[in-house]
C-alpha atoms as a PDB file:
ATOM      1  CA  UNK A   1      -7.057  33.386 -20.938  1.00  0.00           C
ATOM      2  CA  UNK A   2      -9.075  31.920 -24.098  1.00  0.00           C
ATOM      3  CA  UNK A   3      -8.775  28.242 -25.113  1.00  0.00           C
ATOM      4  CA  UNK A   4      -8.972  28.310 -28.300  1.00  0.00           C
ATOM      5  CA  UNK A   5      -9.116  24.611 -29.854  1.00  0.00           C
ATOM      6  CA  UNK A   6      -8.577  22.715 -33.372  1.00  0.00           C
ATOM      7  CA  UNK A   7     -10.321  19.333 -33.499  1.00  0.00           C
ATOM      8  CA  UNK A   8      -8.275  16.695 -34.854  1.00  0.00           C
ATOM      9  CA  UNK A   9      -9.256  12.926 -35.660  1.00  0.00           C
ATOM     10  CA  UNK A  10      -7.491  12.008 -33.004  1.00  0.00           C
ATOM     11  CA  UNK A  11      -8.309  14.386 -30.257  1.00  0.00           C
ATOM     12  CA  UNK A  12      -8.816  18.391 -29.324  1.00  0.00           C
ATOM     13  CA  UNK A  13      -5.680  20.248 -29.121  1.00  0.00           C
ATOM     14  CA  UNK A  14      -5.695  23.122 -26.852  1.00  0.00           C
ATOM     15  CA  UNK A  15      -3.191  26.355 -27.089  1.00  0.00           C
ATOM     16  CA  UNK A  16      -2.279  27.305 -23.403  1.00  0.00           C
ATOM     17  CA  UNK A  17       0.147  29.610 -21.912  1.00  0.00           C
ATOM     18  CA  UNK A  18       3.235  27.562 -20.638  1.00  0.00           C
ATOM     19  CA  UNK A  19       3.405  29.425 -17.690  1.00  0.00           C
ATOM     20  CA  UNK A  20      -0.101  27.566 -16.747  1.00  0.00           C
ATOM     21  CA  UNK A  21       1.745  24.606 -16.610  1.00  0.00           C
ATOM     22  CA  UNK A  22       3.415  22.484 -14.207  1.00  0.00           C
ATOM     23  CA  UNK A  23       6.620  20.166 -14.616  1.00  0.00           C
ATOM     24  CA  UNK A  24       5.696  16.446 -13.094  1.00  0.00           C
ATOM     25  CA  UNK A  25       8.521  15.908  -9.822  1.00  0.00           C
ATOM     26  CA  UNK A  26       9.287  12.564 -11.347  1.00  0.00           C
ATOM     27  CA  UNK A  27      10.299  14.527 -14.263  1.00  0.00           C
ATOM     28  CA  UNK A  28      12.707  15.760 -12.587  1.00  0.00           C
ATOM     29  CA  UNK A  29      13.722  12.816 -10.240  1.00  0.00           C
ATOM     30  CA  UNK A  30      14.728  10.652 -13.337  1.00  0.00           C
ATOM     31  CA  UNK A  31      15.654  12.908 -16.435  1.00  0.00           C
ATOM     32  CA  UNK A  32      16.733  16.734 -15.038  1.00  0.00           C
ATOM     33  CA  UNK A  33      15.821  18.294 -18.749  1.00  0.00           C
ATOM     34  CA  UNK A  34      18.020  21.001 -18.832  1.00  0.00           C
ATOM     35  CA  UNK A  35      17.059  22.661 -21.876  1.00  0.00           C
ATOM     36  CA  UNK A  36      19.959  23.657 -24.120  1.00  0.00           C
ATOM     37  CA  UNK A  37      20.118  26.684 -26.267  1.00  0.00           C
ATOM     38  CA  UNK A  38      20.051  25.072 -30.059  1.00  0.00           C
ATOM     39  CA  UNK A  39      16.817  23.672 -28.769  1.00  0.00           C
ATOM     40  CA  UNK A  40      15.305  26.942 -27.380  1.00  0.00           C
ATOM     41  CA  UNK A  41      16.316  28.689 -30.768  1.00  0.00           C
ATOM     42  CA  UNK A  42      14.021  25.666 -32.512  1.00  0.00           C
ATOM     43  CA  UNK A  43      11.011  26.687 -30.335  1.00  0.00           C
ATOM     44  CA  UNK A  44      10.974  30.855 -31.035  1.00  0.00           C
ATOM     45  CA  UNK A  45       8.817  29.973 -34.418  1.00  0.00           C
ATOM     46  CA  UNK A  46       6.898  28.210 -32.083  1.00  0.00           C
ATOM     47  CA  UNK A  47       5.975  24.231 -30.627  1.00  0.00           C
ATOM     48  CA  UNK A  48       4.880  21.915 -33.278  1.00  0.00           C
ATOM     49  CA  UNK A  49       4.327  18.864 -31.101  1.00  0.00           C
ATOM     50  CA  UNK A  50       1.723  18.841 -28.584  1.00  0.00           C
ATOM     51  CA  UNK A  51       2.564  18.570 -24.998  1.00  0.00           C
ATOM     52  CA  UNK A  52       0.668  16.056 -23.045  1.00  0.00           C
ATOM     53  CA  UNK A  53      -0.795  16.949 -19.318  1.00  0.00           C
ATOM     54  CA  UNK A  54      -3.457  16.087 -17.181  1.00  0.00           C
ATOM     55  CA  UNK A  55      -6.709  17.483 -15.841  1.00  0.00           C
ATOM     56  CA  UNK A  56      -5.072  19.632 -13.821  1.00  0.00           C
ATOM     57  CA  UNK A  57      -2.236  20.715 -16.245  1.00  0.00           C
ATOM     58  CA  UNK A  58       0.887  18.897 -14.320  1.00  0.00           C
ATOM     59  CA  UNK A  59       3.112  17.886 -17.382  1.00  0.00           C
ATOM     60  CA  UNK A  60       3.637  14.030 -18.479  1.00  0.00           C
ATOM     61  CA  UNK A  61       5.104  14.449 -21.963  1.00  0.00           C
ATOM     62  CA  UNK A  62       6.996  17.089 -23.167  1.00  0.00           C
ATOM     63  CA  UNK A  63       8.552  19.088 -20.516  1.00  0.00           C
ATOM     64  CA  UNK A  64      11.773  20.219 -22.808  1.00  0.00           C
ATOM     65  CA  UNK A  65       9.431  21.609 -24.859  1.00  0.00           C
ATOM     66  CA  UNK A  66       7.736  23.460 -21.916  1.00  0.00           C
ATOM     67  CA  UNK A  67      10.826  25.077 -20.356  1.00  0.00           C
ATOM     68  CA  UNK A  68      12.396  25.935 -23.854  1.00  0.00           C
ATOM     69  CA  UNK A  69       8.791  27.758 -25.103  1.00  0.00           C
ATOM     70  CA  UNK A  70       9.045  29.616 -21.590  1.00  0.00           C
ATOM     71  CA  UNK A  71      12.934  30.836 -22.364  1.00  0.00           C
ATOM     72  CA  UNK A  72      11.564  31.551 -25.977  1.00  0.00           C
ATOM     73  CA  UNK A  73       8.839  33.971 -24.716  1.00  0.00           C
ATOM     74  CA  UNK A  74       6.229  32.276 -26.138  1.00  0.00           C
ATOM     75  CA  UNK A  75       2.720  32.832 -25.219  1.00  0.00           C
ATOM     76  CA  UNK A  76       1.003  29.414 -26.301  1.00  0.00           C
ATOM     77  CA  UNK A  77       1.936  25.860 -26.680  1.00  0.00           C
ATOM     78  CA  UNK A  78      -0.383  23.147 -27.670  1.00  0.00           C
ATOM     79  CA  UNK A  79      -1.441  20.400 -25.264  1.00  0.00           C
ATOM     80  CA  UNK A  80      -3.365  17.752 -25.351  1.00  0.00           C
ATOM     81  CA  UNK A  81      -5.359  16.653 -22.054  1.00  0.00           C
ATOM     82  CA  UNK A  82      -5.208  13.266 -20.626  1.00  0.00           C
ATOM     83  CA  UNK A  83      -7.937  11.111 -19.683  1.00  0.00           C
ATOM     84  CA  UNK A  84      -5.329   9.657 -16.763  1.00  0.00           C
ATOM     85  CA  UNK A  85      -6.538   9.918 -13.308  1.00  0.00           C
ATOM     86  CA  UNK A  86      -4.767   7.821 -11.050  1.00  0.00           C
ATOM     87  CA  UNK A  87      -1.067   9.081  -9.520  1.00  0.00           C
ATOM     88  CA  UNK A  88       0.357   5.629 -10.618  1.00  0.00           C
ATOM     89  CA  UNK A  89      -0.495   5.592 -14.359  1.00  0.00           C
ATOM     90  CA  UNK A  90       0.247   9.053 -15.080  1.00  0.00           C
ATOM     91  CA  UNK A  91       3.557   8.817 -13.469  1.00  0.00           C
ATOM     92  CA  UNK A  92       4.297   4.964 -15.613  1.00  0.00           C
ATOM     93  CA  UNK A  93       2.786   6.995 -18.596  1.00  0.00           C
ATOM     94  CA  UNK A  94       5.393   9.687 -18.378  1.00  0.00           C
ATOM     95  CA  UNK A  95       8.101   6.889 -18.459  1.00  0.00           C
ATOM     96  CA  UNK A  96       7.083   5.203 -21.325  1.00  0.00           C
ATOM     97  CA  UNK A  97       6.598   8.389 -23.052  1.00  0.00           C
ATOM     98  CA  UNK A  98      10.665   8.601 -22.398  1.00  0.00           C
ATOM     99  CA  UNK A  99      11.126   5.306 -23.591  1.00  0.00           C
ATOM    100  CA  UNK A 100      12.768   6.225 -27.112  1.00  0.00           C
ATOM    101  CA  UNK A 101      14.692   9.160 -25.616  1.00  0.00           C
ATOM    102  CA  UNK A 102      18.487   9.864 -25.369  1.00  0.00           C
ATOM    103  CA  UNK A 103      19.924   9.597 -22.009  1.00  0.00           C
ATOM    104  CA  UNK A 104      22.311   8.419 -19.368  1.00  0.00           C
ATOM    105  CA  UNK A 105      23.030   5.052 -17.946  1.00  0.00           C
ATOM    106  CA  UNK A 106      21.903   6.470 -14.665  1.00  0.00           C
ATOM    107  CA  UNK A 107      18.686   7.968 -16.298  1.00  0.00           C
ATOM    108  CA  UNK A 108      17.955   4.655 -17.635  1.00  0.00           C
ATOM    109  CA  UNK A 109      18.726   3.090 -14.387  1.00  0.00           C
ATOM    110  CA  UNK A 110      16.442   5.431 -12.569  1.00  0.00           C
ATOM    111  CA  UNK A 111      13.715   4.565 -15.108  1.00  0.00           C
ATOM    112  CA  UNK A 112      13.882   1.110 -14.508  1.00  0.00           C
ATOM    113  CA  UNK A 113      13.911   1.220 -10.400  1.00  0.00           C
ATOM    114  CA  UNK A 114      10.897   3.740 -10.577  1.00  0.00           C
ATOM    115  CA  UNK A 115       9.131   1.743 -12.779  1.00  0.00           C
ATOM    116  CA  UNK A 116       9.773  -1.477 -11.325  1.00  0.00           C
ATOM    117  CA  UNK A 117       7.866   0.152  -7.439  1.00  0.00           C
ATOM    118  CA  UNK A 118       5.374   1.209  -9.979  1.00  0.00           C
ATOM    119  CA  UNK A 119       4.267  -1.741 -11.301  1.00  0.00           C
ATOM    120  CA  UNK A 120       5.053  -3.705  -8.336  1.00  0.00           C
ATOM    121  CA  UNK A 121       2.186  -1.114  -6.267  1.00  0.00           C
ATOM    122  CA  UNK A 122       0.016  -1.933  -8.898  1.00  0.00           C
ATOM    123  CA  UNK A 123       0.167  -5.382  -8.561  1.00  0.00           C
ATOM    124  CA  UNK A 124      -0.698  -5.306  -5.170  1.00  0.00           C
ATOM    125  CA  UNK A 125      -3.556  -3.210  -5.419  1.00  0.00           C
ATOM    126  CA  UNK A 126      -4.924  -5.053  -8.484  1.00  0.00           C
ATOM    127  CA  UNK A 127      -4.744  -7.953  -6.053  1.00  0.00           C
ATOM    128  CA  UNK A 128      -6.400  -5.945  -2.877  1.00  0.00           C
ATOM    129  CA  UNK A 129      -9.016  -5.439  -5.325  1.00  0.00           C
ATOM    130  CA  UNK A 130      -9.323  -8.721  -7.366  1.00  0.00           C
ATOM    131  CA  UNK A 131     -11.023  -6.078 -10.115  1.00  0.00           C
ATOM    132  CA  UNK A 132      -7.909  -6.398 -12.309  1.00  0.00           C
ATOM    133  CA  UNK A 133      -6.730  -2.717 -11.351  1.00  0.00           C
ATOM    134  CA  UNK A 134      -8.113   0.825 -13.148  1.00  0.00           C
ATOM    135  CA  UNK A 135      -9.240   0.710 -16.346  1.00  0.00           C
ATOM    136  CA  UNK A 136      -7.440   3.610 -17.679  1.00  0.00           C
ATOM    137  CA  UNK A 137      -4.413   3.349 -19.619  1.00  0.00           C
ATOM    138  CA  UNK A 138      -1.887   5.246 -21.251  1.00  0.00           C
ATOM    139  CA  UNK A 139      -3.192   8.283 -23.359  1.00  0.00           C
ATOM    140  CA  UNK A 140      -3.322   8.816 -27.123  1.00  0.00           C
ATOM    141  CA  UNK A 141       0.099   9.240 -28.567  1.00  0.00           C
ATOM    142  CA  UNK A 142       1.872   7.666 -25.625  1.00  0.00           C
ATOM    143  CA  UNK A 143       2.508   4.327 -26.751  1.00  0.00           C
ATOM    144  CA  UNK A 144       2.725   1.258 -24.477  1.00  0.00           C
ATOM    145  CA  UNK A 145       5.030  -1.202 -23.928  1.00  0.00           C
ATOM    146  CA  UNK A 146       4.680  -4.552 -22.196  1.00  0.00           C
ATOM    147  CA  UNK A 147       2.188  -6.010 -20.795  1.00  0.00           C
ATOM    148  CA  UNK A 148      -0.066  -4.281 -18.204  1.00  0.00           C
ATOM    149  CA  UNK A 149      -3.298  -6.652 -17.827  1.00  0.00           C
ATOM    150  CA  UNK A 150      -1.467  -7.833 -14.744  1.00  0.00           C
ATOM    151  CA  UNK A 151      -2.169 -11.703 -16.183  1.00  0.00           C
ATOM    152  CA  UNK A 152       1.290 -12.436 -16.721  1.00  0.00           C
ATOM    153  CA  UNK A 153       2.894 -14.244 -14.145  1.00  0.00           C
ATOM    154  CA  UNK A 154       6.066 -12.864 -15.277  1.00  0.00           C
ATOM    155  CA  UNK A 155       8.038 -11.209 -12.653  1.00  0.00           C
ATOM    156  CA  UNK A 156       7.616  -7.281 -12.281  1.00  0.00           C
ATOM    157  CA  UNK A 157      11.661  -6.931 -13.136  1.00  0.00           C
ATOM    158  CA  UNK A 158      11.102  -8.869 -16.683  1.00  0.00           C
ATOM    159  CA  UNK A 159       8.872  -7.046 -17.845  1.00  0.00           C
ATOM    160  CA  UNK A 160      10.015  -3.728 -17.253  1.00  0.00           C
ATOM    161  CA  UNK A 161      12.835  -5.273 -18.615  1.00  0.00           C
ATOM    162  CA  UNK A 162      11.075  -5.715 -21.528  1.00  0.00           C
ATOM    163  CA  UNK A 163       9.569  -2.413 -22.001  1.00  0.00           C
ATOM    164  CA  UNK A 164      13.625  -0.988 -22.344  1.00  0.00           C
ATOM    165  CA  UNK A 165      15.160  -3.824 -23.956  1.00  0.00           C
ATOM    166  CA  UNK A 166      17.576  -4.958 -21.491  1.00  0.00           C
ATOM    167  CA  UNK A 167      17.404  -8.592 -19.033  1.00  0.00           C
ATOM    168  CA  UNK A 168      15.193  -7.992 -15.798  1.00  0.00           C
ATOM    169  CA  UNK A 169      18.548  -8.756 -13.726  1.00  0.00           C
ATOM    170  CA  UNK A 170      20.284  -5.634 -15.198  1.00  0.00           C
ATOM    171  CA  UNK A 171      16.830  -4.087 -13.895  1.00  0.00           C
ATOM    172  CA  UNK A 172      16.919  -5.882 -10.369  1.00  0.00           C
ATOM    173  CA  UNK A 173      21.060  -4.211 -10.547  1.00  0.00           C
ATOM    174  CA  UNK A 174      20.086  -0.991 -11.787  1.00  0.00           C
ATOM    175  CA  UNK A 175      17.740  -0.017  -8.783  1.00  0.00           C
ATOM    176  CA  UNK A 176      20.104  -1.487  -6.465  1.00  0.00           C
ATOM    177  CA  UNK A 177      23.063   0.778  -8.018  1.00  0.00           C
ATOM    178  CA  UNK A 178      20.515   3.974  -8.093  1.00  0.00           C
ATOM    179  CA  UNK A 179      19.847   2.894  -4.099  1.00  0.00           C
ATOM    180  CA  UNK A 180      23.218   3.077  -3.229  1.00  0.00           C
ATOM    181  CA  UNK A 181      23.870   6.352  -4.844  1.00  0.00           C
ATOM    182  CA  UNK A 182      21.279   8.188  -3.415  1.00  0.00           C
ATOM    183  CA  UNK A 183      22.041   6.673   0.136  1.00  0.00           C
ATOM    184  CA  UNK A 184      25.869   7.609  -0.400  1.00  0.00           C
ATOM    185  CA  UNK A 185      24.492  11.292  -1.156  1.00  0.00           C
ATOM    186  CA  UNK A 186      22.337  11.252   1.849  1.00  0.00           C
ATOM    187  CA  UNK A 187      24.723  10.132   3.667  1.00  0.00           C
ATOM    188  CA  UNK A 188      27.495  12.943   2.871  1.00  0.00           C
ATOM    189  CA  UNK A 189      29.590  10.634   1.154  1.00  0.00           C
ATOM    190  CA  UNK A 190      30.099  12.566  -2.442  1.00  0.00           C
ATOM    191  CA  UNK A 191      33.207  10.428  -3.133  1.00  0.00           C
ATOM    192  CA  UNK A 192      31.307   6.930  -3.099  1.00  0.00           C
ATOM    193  CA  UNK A 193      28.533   8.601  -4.816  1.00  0.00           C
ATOM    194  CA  UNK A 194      30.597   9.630  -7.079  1.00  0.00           C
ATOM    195  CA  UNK A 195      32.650   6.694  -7.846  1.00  0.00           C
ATOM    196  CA  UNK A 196      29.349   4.505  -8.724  1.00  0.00           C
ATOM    197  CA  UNK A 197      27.914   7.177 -10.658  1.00  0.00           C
ATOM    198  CA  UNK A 198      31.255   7.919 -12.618  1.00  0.00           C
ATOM    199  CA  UNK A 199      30.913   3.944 -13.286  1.00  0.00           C
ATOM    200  CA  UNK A 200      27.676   3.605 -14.359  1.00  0.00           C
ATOM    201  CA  UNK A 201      27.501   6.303 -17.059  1.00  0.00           C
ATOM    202  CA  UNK A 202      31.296   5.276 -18.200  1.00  0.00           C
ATOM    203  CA  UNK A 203      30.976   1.920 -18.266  1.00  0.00           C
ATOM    204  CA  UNK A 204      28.203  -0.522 -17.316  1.00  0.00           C
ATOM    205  CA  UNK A 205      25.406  -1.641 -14.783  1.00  0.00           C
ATOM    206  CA  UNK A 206      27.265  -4.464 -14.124  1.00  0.00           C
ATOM    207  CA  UNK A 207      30.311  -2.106 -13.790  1.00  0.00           C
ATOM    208  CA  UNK A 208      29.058   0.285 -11.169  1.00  0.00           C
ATOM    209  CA  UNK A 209      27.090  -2.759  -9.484  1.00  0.00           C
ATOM    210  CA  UNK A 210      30.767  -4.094  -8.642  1.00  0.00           C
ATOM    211  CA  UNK A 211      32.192  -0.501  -7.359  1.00  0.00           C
ATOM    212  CA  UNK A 212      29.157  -0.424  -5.182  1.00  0.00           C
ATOM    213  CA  UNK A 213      29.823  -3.454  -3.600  1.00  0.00           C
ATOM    214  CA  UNK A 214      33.510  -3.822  -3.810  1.00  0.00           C
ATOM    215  CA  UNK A 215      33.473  -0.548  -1.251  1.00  0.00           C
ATOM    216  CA  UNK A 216      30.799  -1.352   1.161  1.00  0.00           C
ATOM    217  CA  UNK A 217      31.651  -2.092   4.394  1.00  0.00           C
ATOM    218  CA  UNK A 218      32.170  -6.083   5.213  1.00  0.00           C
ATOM    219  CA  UNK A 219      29.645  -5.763   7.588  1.00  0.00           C
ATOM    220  CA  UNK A 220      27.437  -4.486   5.247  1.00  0.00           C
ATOM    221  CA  UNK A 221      27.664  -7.229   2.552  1.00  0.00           C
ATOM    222  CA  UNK A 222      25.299 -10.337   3.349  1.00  0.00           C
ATOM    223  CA  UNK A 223      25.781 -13.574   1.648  1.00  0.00           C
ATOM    224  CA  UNK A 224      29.489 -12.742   0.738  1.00  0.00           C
ATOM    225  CA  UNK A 225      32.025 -15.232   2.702  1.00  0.00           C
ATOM    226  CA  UNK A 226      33.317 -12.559   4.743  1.00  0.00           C
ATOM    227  CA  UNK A 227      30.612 -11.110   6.602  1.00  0.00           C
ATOM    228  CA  UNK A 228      30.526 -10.601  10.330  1.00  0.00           C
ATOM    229  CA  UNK A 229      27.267 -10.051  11.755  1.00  0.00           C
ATOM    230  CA  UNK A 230      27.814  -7.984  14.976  1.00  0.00           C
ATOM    231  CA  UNK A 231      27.368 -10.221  17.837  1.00  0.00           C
ATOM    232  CA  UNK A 232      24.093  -8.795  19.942  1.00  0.00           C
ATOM    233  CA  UNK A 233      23.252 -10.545  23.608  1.00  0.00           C
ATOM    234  CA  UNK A 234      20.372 -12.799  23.044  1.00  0.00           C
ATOM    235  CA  UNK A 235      17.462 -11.765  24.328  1.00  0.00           C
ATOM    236  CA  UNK A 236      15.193 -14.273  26.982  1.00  0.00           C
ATOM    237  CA  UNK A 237      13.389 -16.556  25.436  1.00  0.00           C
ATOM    238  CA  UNK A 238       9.061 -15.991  25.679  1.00  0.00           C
ATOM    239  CA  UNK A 239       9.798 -12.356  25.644  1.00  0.00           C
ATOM    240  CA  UNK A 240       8.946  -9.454  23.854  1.00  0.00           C
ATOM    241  CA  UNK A 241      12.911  -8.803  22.926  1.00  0.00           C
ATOM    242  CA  UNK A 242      12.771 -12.230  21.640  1.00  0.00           C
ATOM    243  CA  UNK A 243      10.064 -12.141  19.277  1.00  0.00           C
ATOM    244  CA  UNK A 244      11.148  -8.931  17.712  1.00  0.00           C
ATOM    245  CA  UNK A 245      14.762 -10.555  17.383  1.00  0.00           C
ATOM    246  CA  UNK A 246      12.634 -13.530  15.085  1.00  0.00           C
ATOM    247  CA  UNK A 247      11.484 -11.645  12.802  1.00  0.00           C
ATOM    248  CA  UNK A 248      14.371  -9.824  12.344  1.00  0.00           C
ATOM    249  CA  UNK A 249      15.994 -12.847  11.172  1.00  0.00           C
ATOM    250  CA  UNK A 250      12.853 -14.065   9.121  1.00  0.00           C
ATOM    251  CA  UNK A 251      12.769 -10.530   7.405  1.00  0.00           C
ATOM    252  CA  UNK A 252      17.066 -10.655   6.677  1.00  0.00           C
ATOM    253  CA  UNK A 253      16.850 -14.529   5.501  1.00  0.00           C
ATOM    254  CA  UNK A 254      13.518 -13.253   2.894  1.00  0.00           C
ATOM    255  CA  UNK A 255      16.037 -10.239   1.998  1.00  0.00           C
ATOM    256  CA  UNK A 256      19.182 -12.500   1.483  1.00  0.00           C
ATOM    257  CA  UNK A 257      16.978 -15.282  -0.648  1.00  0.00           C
ATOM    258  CA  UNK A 258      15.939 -13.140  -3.087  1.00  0.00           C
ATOM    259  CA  UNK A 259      19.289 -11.443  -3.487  1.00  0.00           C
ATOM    260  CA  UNK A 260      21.289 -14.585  -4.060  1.00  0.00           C
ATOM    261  CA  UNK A 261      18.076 -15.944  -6.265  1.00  0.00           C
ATOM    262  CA  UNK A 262      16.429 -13.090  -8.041  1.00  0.00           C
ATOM    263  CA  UNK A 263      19.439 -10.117  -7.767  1.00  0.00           C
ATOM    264  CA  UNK A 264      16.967  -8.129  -5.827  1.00  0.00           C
ATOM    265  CA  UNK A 265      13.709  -7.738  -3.763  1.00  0.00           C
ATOM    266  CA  UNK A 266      10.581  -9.119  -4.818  1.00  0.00           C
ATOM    267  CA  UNK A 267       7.332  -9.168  -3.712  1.00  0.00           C
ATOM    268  CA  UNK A 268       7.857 -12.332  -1.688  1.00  0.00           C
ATOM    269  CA  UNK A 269      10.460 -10.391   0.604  1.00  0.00           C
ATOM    270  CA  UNK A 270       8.210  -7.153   0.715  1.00  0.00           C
ATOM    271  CA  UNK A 271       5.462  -9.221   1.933  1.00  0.00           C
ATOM    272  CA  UNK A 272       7.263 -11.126   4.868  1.00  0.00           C
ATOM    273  CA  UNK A 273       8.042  -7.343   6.271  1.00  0.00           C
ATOM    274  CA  UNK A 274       4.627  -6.039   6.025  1.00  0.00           C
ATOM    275  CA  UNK A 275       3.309  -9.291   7.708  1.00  0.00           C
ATOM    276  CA  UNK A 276       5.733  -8.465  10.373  1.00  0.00           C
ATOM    277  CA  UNK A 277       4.963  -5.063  10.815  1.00  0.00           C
ATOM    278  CA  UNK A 278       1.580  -5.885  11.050  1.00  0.00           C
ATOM    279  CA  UNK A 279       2.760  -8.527  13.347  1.00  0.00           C
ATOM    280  CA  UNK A 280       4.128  -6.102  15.699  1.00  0.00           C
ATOM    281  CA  UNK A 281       1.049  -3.783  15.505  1.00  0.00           C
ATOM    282  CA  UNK A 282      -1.093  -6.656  16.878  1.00  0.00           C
ATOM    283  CA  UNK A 283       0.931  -7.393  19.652  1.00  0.00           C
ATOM    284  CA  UNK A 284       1.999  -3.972  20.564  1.00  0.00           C
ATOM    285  CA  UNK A 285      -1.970  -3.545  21.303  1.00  0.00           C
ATOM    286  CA  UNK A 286      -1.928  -6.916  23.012  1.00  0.00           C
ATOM    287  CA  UNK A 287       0.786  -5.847  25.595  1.00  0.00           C
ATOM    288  CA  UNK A 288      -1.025  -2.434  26.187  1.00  0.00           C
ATOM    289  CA  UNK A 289      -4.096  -4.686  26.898  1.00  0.00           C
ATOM    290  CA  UNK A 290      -2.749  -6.496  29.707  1.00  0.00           C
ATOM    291  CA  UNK A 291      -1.003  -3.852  31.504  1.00  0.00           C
END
């Protein structure tokens, strides 16, 4: 169809069909958007506000507005296209665009554990690259929060702890609550699920962070005075068995450090399993050698 287009000083607004258009997973993963039907009846005069999408028209901002113009029958919405390229800024730019939103405890949780393994994987590859990361950053009309020069030697929870007003433990607790939901689930256990959940977006973080840990399994709790490690037959020493059993105990003692001193992992722990997964790789091809 035509693209017809009205300059603006800011930028070129372009009217699309909706049905072009394509809802962003995360979207989904984090926020649902069920449209309700006050909203839809705001929409049949048609959408004021531009939507925001990239290149190749996946939504970042805007996607109530999308699914009520589709219930409303409407044939054009305006959008705006992003100059984002790269997976991981689109997807932070849709969360900050949610920043000022309504919403649950457990969407704001989600928020915070997504964007938390965002900026934490950009981190690392502004780091792989020593370039300082991409240059692109959020769109016109998004606005940004934080900082995102990757200078600060801040941790990665405090500042997205920043960006939603709340302390980067409550961040480190959120992700860890939103973990143990979506394991329960996974798991088949609706009840636990439930029971964190029903915490969370009735009463606190902090509240739900205590259900989920007040139910787990002894020998699932490490650090707290009570837990039993199952007892495994130690394996000879100088052998393959034994190495492997090493840095399983490096990789639990980097995991237990930073929950008793940071609430959560950090890039310290992640690192000490990649370097033993790498670890592995090398000998793995060693032993194959030698056969």
């Amino acid at each position: 169809m035509s693209k017809p287009t009205v300059d603006t000083a800011e930028s070129t607004v372009l009217m699309l069909d909706p049905r072009e258009l394509s809802h962003h997973p995360t979207n989904a993963e984090i926020y649902g958007d069920d449209t309700d039907a006050d909203f839809i009846q705001s929409c049949k005069g048609g959408v004021l506000t531009p939507l925001i999408v990239t290149c190749d028209n996946v939504i970042i901002s805007g996607h109530r507005r999308y699914r009520a113009a589709i219930a409303a029958g409407l044939d054009g919405v305006p959008v705006v296209v992003s100059e984002l390229r790269d997976d991981l800024d689109i997807e932070r730019a849709l969360i900050i665009a949610n920043v000022q939103r309504s919403k649950t405890t457990e969407q704001l949780a989600r928020e915070c554990k997504r964007l938390t393994e965002i900026e934490s994987k950009q981190a690392r590859n502004r780091q792989r690259t020593s370039t300082g990361g991409p240059s692109p950053q959020l769109v016109e009309n998004l606005p940004q929060a934080g900082n995102h020069d990757g200078k600060s030697t801040r941790k990665t929870r405090d500042k997205v702890g920043e960006i939603f007003g709340i302390s980067g433990r409550t961040v480190a607790k959120s992700a860890q609550v939103i973990e143990a939901i979506d394991a329960a689930e996974t798991a088949g256990d609706d009840d636990r699920a439930a029971k964190i959940r029903a915490k969370l977006n009735n009463k606190s973080v902090d509240a739900a962070h205590r259900q989920m840990t007040s139910d787990q399994p002894i020998s699932q709790k490490p650090g707290s005075k009570t837990w039993k490690r199952r007892k495994k037959p130690k394996p000879e020493p100088g052998t393959f068995e034994s190495v492997i059993a090493a840095g399983d105990a490096a990789v639990r003692q980097a995991d237990l450090l930073a929950l008793n001193l940071y609430g959560g992992p950090t890039d310290v722990s992640d690192a000490v399993v990649h370097a033993f997964q790498d670890a592995l790789k090398k000998i793995d091809v060693w032993r194959r050698s030698v056969r």
